[in-house]
PDB file of N, CA and C in Angstrom:
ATOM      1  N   UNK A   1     -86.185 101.861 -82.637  1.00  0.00           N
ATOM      2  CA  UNK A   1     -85.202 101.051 -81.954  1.00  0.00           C
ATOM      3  C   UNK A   1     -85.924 100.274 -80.863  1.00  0.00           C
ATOM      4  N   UNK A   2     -85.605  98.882 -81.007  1.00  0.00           N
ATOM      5  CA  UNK A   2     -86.448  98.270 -79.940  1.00  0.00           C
ATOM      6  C   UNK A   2     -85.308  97.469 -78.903  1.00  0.00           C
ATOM      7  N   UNK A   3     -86.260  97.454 -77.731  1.00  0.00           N
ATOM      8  CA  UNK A   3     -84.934  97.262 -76.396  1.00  0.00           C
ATOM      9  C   UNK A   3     -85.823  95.761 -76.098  1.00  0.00           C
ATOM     10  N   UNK A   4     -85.332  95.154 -75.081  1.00  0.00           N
ATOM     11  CA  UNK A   4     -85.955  93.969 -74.837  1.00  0.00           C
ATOM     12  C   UNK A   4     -86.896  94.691 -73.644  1.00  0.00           C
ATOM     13  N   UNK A   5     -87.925  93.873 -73.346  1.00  0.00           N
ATOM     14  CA  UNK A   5     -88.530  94.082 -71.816  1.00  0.00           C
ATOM     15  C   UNK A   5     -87.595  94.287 -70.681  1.00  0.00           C
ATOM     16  N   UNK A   6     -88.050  95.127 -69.444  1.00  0.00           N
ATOM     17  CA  UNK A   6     -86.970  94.445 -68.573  1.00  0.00           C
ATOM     18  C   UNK A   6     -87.125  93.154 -67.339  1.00  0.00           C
ATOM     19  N   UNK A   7     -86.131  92.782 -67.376  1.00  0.00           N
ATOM     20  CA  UNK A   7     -86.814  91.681 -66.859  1.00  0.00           C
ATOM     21  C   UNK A   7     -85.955  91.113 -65.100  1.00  0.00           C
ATOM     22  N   UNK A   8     -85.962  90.246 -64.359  1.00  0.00           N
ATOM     23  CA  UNK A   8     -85.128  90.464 -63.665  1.00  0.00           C
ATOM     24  C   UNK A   8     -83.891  89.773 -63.735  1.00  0.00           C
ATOM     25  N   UNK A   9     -82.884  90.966 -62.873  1.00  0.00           N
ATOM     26  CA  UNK A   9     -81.380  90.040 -62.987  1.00  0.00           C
ATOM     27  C   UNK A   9     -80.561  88.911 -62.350  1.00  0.00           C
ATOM     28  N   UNK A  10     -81.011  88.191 -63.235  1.00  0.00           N
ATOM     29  CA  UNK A  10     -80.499  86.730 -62.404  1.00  0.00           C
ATOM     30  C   UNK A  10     -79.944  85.624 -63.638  1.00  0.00           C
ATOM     31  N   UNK A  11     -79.567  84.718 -63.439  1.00  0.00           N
ATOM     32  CA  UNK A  11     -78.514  83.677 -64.147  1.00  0.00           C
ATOM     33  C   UNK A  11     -79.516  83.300 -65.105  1.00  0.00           C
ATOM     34  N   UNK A  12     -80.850  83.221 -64.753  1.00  0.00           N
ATOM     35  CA  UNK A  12     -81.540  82.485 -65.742  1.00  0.00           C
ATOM     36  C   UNK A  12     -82.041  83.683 -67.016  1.00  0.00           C
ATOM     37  N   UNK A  13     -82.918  84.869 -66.239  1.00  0.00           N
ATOM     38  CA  UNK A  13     -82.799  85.750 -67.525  1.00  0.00           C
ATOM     39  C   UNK A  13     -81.450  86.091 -68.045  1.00  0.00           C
ATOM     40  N   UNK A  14     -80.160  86.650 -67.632  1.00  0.00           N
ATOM     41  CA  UNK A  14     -79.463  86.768 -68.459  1.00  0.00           C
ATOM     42  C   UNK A  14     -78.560  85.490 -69.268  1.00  0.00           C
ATOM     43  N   UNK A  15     -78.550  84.002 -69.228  1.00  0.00           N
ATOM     44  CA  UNK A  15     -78.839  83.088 -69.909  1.00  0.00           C
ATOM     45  C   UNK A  15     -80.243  83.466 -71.050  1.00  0.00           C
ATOM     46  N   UNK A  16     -80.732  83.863 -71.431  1.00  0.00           N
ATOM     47  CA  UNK A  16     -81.623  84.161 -72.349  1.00  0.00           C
ATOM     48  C   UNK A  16     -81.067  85.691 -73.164  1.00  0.00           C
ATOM     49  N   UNK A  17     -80.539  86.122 -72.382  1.00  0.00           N
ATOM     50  CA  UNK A  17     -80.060  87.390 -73.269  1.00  0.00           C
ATOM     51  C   UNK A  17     -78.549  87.024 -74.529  1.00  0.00           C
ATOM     52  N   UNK A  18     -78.489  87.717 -75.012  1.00  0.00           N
ATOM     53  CA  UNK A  18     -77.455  87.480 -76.505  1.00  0.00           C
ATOM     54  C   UNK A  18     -76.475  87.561 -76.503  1.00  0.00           C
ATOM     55  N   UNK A  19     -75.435  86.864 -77.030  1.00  0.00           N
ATOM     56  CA  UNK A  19     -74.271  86.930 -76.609  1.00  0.00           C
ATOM     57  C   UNK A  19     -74.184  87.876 -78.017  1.00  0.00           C
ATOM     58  N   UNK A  20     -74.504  88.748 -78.257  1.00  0.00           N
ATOM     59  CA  UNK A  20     -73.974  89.904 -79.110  1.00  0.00           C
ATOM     60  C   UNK A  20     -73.578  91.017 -78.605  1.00  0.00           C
ATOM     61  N   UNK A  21     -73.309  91.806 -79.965  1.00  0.00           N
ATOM     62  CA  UNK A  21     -72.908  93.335 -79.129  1.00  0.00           C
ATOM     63  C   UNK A  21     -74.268  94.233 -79.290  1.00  0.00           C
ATOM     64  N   UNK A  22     -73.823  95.128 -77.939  1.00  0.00           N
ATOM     65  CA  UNK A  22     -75.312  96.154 -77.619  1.00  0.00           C
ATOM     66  C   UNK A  22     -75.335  96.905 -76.697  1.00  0.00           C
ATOM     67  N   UNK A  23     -75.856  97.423 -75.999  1.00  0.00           N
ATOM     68  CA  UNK A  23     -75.903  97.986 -74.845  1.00  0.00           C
ATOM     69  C   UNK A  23     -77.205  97.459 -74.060  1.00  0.00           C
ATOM     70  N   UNK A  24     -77.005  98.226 -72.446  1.00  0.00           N
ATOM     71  CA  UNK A  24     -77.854  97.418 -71.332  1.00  0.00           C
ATOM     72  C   UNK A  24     -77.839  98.437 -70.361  1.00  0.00           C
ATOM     73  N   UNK A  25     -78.979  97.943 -69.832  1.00  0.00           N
ATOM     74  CA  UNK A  25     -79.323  99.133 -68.772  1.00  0.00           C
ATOM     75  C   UNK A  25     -79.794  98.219 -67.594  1.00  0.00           C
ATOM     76  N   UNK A  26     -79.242  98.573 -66.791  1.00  0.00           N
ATOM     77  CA  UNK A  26     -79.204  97.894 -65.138  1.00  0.00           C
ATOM     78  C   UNK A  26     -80.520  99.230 -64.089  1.00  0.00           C
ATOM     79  N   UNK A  27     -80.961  98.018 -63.471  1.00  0.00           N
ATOM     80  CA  UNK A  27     -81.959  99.038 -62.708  1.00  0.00           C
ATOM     81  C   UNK A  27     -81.983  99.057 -61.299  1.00  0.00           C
ATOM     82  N   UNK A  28     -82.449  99.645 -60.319  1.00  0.00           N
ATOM     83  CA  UNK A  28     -83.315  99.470 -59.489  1.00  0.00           C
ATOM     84  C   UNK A  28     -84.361  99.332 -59.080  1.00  0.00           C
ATOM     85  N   UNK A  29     -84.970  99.241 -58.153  1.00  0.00           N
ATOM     86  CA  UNK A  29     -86.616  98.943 -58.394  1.00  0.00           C
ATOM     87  C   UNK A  29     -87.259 100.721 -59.012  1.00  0.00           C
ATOM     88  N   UNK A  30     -86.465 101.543 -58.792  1.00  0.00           N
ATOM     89  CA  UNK A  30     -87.219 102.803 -59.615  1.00  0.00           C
ATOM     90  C   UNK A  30     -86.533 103.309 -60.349  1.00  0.00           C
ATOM     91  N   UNK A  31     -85.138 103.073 -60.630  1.00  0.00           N
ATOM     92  CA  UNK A  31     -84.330 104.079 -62.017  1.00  0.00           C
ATOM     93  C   UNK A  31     -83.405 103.045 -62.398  1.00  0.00           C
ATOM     94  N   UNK A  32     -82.950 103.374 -63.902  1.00  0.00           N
ATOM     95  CA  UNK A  32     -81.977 103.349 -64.406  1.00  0.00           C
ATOM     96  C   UNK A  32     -80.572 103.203 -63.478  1.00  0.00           C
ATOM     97  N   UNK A  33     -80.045 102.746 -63.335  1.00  0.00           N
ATOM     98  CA  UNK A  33     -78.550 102.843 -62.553  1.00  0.00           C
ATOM     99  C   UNK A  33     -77.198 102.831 -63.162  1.00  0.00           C
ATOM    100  N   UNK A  34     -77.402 102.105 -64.222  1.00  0.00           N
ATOM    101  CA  UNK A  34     -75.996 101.688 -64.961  1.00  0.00           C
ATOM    102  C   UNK A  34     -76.381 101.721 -66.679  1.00  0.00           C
ATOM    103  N   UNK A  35     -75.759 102.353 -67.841  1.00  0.00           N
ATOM    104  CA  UNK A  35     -75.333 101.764 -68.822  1.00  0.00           C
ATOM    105  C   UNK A  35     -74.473 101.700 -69.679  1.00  0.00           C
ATOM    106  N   UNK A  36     -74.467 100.784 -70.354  1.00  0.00           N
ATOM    107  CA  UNK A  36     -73.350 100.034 -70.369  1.00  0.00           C
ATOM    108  C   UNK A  36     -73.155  99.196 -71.687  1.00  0.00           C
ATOM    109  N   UNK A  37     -72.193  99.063 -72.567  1.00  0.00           N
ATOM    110  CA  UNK A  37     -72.195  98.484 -73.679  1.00  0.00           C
ATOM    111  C   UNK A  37     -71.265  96.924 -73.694  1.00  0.00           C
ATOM    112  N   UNK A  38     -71.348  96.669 -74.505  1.00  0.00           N
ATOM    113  CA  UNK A  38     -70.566  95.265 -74.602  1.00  0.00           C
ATOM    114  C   UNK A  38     -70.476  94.772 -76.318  1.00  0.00           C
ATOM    115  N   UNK A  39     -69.446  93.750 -76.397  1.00  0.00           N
ATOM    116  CA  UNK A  39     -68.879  92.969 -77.991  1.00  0.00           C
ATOM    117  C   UNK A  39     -69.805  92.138 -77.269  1.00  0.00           C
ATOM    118  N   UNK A  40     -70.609  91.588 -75.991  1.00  0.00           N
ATOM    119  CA  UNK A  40     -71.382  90.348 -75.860  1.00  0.00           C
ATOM    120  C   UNK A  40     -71.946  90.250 -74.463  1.00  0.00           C
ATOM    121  N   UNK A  41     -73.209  90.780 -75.271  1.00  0.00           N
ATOM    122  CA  UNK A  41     -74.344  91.359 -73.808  1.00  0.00           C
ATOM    123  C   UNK A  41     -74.245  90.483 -72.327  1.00  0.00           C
ATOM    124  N   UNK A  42     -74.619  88.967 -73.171  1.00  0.00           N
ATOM    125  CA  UNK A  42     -74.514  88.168 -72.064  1.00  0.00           C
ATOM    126  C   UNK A  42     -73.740  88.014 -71.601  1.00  0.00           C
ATOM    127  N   UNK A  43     -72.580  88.077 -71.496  1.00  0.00           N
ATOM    128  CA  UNK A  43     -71.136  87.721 -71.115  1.00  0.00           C
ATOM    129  C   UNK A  43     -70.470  89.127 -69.857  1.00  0.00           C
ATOM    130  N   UNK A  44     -71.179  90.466 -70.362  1.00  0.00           N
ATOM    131  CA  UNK A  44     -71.003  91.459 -69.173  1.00  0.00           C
ATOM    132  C   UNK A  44     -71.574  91.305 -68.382  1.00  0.00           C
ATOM    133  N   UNK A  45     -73.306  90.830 -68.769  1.00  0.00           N
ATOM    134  CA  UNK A  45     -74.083  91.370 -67.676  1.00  0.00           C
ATOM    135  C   UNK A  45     -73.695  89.724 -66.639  1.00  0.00           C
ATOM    136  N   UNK A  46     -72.955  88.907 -67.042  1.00  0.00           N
ATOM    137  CA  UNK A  46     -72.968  87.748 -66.099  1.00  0.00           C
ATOM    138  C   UNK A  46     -71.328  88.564 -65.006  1.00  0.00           C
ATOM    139  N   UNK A  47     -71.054  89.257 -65.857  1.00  0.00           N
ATOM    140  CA  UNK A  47     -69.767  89.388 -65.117  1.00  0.00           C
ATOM    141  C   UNK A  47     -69.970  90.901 -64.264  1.00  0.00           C
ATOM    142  N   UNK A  48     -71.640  91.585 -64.380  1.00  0.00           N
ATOM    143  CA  UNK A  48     -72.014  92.605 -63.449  1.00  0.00           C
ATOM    144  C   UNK A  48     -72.778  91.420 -62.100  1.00  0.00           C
ATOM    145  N   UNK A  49     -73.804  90.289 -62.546  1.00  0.00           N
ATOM    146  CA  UNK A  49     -74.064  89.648 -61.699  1.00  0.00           C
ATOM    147  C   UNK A  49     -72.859  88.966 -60.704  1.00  0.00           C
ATOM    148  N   UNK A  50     -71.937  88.811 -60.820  1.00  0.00           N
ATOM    149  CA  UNK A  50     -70.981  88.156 -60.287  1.00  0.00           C
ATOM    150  C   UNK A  50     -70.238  89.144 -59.784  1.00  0.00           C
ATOM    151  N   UNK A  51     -70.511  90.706 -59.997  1.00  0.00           N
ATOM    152  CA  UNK A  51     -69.554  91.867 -59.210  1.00  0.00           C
ATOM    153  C   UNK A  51     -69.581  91.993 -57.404  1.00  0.00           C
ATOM    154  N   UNK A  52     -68.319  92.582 -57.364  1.00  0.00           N
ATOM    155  CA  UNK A  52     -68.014  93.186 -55.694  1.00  0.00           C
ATOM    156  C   UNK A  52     -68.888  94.100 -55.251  1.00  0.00           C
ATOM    157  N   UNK A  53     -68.766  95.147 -56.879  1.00  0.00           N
ATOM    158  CA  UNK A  53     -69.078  96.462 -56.743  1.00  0.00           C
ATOM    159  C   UNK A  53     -70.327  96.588 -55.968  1.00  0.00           C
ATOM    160  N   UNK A  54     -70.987  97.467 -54.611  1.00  0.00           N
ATOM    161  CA  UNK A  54     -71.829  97.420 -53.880  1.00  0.00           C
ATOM    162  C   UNK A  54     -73.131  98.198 -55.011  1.00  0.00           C
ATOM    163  N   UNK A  55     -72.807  98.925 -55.910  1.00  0.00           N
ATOM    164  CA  UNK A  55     -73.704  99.870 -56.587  1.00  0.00           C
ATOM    165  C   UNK A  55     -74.138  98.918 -57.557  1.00  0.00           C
ATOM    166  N   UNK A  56     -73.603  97.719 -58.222  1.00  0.00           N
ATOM    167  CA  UNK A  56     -73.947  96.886 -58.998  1.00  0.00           C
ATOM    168  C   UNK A  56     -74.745  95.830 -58.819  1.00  0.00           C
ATOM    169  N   UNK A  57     -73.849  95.583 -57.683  1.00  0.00           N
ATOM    170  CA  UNK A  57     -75.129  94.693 -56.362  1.00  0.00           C
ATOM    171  C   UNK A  57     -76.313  94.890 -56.544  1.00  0.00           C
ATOM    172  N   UNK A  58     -76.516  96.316 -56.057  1.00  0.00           N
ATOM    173  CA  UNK A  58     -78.338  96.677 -56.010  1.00  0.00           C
ATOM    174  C   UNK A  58     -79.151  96.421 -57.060  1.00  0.00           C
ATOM    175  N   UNK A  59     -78.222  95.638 -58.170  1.00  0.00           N
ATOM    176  CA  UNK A  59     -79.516  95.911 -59.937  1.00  0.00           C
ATOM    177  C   UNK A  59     -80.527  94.642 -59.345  1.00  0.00           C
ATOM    178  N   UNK A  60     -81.546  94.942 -59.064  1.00  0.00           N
ATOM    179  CA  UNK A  60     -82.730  94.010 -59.175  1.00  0.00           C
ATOM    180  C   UNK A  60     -83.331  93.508 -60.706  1.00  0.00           C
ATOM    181  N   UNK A  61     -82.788  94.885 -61.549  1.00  0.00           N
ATOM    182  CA  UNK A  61     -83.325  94.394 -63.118  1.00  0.00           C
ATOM    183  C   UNK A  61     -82.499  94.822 -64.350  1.00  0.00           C
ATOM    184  N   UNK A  62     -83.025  94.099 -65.692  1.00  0.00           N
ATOM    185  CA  UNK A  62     -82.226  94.963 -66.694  1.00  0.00           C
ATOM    186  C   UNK A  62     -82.833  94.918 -67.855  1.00  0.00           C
ATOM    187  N   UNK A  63     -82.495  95.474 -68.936  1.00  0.00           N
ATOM    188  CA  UNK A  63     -83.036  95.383 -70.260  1.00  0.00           C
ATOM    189  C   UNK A  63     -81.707  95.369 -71.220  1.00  0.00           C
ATOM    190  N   UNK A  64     -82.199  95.405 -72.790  1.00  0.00           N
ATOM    191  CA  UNK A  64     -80.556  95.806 -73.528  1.00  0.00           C
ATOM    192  C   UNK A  64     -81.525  95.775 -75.045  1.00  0.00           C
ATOM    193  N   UNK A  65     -80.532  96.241 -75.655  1.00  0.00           N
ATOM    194  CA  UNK A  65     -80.676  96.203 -77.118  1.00  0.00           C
ATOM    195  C   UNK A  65     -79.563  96.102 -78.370  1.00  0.00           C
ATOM    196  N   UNK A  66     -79.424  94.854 -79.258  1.00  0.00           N
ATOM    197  CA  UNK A  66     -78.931  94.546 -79.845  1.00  0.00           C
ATOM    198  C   UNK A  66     -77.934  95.790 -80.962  1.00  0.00           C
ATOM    199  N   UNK A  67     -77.176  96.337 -81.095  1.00  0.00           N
ATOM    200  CA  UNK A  67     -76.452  97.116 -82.215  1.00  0.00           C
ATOM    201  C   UNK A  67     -74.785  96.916 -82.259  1.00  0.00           C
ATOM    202  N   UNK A  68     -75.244  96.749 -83.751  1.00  0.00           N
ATOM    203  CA  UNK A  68     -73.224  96.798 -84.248  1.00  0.00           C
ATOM    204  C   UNK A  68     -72.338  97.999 -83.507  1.00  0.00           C
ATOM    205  N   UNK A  69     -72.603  99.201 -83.113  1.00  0.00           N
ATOM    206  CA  UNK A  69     -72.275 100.006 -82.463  1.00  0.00           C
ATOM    207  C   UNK A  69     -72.656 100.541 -81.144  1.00  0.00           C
ATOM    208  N   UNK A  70     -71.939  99.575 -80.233  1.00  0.00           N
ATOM    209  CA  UNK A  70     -72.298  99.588 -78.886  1.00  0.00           C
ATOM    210  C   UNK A  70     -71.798 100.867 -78.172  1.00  0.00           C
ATOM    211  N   UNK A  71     -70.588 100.916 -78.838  1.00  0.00           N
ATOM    212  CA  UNK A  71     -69.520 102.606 -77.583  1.00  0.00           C
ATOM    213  C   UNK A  71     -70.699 103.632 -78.539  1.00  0.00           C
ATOM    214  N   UNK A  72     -70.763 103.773 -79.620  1.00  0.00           N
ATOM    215  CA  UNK A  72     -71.774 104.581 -79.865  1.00  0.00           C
ATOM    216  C   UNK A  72     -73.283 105.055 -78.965  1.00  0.00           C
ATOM    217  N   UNK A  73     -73.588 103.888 -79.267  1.00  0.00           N
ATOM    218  CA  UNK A  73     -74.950 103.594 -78.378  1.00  0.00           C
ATOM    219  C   UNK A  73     -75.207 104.125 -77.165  1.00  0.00           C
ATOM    220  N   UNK A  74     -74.014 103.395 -76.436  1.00  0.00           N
ATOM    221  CA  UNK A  74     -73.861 103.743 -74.968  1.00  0.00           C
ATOM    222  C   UNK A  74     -74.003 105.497 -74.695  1.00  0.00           C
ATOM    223  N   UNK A  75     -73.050 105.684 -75.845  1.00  0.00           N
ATOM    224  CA  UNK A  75     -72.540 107.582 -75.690  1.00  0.00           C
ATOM    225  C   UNK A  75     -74.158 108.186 -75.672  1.00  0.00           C
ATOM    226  N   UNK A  76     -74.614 107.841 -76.708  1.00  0.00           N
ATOM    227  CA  UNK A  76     -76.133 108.590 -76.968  1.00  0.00           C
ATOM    228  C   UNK A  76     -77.009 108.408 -75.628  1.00  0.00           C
ATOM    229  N   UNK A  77     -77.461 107.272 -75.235  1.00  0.00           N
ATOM    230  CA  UNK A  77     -77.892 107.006 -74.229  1.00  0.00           C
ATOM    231  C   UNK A  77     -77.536 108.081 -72.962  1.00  0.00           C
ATOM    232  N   UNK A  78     -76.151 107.100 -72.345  1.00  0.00           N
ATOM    233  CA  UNK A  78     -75.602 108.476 -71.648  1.00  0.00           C
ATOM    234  C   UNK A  78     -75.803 109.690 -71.608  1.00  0.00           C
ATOM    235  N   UNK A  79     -75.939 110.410 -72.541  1.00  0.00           N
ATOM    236  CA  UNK A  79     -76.297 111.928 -73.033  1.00  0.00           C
ATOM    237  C   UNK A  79     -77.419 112.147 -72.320  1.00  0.00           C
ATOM    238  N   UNK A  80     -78.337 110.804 -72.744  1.00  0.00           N
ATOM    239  CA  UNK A  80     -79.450 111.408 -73.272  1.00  0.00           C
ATOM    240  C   UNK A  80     -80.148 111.209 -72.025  1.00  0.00           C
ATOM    241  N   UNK A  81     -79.719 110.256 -70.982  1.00  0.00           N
ATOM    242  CA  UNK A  81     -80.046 110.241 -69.411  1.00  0.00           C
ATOM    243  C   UNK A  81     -79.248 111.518 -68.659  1.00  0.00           C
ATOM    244  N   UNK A  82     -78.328 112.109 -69.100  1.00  0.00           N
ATOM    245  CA  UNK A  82     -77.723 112.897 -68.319  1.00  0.00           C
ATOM    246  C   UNK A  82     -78.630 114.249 -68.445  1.00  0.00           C
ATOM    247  N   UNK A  83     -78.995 114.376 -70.333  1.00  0.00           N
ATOM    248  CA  UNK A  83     -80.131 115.514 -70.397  1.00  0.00           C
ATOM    249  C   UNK A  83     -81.225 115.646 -69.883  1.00  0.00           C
ATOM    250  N   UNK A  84     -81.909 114.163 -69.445  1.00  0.00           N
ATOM    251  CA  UNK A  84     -82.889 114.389 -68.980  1.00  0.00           C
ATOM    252  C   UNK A  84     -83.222 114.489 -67.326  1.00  0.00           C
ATOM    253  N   UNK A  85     -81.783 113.687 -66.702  1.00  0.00           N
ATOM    254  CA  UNK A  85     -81.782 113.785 -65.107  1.00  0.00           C
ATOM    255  C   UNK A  85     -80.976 114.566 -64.618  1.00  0.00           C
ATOM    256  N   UNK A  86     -80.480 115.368 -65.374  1.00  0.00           N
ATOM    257  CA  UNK A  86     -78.727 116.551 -65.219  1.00  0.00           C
ATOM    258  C   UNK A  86     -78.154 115.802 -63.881  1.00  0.00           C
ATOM    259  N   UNK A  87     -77.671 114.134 -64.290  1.00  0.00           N
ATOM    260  CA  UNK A  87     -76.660 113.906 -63.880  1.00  0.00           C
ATOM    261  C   UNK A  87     -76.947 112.244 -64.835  1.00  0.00           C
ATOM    262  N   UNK A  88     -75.079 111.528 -64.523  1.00  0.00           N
ATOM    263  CA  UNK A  88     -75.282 110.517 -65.038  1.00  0.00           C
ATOM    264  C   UNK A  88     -76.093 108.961 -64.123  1.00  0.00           C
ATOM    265  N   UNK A  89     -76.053 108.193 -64.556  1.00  0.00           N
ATOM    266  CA  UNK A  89     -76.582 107.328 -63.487  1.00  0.00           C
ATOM    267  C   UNK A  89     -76.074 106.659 -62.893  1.00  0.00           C
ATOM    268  N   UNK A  90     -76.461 106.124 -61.741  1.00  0.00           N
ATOM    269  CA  UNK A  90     -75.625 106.375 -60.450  1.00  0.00           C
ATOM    270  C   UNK A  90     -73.960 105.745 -60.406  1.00  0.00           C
ATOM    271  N   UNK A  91     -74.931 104.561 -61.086  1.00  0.00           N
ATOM    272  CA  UNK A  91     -73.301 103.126 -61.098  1.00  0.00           C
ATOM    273  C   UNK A  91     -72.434 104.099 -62.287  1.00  0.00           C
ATOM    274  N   UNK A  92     -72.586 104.563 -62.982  1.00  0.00           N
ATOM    275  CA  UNK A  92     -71.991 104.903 -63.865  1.00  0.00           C
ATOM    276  C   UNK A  92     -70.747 106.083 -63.547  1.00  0.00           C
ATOM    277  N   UNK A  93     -69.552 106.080 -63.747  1.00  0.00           N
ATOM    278  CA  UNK A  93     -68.451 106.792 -63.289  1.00  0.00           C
ATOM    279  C   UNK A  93     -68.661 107.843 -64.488  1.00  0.00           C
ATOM    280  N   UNK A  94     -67.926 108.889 -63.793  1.00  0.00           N
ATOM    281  CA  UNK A  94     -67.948 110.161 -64.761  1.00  0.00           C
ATOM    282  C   UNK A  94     -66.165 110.007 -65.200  1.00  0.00           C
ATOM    283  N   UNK A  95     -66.464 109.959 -67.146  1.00  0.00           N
ATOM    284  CA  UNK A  95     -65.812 109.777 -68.464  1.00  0.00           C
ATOM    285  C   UNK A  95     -65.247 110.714 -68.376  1.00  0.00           C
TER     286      UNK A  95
END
């Protein structure tokens, strides 16, 4: 499974990202913070750049990867950051 680089978050990289469905991972300058799926990558992550939210604020970066099954995706992921940091990440509300 291949993810894009990450790169930073701003109008112009996510203008380059896909308006498909996939999931995405929002960063800080040292972790993971947020992820997150979408029907159209580019279209969330413009509407996380444009958030209130103060925890969303902080993404300096992001990455994502293209799949027909994004709520899937997301779930595995999730898991699979929660198994490895026994908690979820930070922006992310507990499901």
């Amino acid at each position: 499974m291949s993810y894009s680089e990450w790169v930073l978050f701003n109008k112009e990289n996510i203008s380059r990202s896909p308006a498909k469905s996939g999931v995405y991972f929002l960063g800080s300058e040292h972790e993971t913070t947020y992820i997150g799926a979408s029907n159209n990558i580019q279209e969330r992550l413009n509407e996380h750049l444009n958030s209130s939210d103060p925890c969303i604020k902080s993404t300096v970066s992001f990455c994502y990867h293209e799949t027909l099954f994004p709520e899937a995706e997301e779930e595995k992921q999730l898991t699979a950051f929660q198994y490895e940091h026994g908690r979820l990440p930070t922006c992310n509300k507990t499901k």
